[in-house]
Protein backbone atom coordinates (compact mmCIF):
# COMPACT_ATOMS: atom_id res chain seq x y z
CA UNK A 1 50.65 96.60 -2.43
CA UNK A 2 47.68 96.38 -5.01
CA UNK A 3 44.67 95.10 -4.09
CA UNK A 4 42.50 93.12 -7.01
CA UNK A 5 38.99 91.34 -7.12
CA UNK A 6 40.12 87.52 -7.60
CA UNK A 7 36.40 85.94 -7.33
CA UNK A 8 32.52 86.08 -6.83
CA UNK A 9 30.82 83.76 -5.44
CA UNK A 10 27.69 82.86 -7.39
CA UNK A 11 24.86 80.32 -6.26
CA UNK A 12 23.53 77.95 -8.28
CA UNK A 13 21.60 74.72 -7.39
CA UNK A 14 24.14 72.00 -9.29
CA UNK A 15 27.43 71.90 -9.88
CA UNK A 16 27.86 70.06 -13.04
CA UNK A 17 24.77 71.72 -14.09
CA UNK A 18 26.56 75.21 -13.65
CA UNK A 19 29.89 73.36 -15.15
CA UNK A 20 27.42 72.90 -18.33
CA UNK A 21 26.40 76.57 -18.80
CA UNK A 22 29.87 78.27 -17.92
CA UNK A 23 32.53 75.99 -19.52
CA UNK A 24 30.19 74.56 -22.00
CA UNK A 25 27.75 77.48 -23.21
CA UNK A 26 30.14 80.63 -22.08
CA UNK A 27 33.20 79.28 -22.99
CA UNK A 28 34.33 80.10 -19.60
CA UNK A 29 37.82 77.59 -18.11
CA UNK A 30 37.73 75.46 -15.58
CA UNK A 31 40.37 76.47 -13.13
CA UNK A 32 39.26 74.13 -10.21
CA UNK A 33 37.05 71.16 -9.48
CA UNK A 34 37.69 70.29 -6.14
CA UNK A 35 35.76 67.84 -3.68
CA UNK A 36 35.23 68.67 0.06
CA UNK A 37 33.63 65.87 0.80
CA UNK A 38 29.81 65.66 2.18
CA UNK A 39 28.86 66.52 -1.61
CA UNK A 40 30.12 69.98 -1.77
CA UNK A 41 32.80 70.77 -3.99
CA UNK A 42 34.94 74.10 -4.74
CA UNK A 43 34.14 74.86 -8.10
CA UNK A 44 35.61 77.90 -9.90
CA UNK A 45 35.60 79.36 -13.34
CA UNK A 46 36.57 82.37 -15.60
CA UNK A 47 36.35 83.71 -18.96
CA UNK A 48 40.13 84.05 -19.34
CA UNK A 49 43.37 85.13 -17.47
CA UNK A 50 42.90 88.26 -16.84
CA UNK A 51 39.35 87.99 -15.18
CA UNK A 52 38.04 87.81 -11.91
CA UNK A 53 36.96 84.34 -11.18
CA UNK A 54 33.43 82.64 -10.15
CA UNK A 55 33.27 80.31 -7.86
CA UNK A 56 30.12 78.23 -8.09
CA UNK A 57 28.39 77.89 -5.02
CA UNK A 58 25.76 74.84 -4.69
CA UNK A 59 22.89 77.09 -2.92
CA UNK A 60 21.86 74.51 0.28
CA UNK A 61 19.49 76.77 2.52
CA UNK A 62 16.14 77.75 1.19
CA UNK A 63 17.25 81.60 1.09
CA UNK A 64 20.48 80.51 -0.62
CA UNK A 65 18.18 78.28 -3.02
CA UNK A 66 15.83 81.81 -3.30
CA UNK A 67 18.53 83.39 -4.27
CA UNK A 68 19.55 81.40 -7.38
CA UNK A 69 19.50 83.95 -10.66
CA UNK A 70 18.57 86.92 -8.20
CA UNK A 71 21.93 87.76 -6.67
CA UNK A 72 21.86 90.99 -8.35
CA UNK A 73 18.14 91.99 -7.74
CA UNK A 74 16.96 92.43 -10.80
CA UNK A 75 19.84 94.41 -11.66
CA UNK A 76 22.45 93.51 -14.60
CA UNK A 77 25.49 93.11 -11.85
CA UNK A 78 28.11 90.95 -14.01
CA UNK A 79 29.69 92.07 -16.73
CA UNK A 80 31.66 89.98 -19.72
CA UNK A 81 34.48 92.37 -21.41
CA UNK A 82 35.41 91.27 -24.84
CA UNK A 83 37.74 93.05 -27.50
CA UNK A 84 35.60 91.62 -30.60
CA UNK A 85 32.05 92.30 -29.50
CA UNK A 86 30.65 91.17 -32.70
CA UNK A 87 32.21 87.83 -33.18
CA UNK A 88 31.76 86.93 -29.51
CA UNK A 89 28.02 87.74 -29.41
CA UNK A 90 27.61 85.32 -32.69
CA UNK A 91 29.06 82.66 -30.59
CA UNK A 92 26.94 82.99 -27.60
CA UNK A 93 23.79 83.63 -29.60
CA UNK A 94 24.72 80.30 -31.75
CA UNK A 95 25.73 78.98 -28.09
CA UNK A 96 21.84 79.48 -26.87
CA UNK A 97 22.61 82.45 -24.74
CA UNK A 98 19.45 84.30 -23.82
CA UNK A 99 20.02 87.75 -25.10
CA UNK A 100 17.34 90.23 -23.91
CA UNK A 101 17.95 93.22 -26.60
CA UNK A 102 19.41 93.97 -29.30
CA UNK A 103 23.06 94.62 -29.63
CA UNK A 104 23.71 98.71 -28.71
CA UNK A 105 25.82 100.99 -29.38
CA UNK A 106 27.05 103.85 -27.09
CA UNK A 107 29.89 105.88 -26.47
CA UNK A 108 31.74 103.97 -24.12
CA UNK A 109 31.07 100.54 -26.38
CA UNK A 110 28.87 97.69 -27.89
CA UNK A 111 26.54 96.35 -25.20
CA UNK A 112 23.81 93.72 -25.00
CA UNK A 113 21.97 91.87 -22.11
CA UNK A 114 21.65 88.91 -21.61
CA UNK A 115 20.76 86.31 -18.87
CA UNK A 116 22.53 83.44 -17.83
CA UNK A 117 20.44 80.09 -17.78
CA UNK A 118 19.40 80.76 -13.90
CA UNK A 119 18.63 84.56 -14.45
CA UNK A 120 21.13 86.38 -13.59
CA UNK A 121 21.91 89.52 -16.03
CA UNK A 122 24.97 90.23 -17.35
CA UNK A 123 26.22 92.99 -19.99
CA UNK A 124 28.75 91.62 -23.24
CA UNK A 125 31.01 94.89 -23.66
CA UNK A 126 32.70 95.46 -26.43
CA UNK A 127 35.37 98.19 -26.90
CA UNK A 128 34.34 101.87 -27.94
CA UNK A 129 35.04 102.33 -31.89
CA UNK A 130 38.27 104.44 -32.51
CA UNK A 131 37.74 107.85 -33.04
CA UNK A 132 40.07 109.72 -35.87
């Protein structure tokens, strides 16, 4: 039996909102858009097949709402594999996505911060250039 991450929860304070950033900004699909009634809904996304999923969380108690865009403390805690670093980060930086560097370079890959639009940091990874 192999265990795997399937999802994350991550707060944010609107649904559709998030829907716009993820799906529309990210590129990210929509796997599930499902009311519970009373206004909450079970809303999950992911950059592809092979990823972990987020479910987006409508924050609804002031230290959920607190912790909007600071679920990983300050910290870069999610992290965005892609196998063509360069035309992916063109995308997101035509997208509007809120890079805080410059692209590096180091020997395990291409990375680059950026935030999400609530604050949250993430790192784009791209693969380590083959070595002859």
């Amino acid at each position: 039996m192999a265990l795997h991450l399937a999802q994350l929860t991550l707060l944010v304070p609107d649904y559709d909102e998030a829907l716009a950033y993820y799906v529309g900004v990210l590129g990210f699909q929509l796997l599930e858009d499902t009311d519970r009634g009373a206004g909450k809904r079970w809303v999950v996304v992911s950059p592809g097949p092979e990823s972990a999923a987020l479910l987006l969380a409508r924050a609804d108690t002031p230290e959920q709402r607190a912790a909007i865009g600071r679920q990983g403390g300050g910290r870069v805690w999610l992290f965005l594999r892609t196998d063509d670093f360069a035309t992916d980060h063109a995308r997101l930086h035509a997208a509007g996505v809120a890079f805080q560097e410059a692209p590096r370079h180091e020997s395990y890959g291409s990375v680059v911060v950026f935030a999400d639009c609530y604050g949250n940091r993430w790192d784009l990874l791209g693969p380590a250039p083959a070595t002859v």
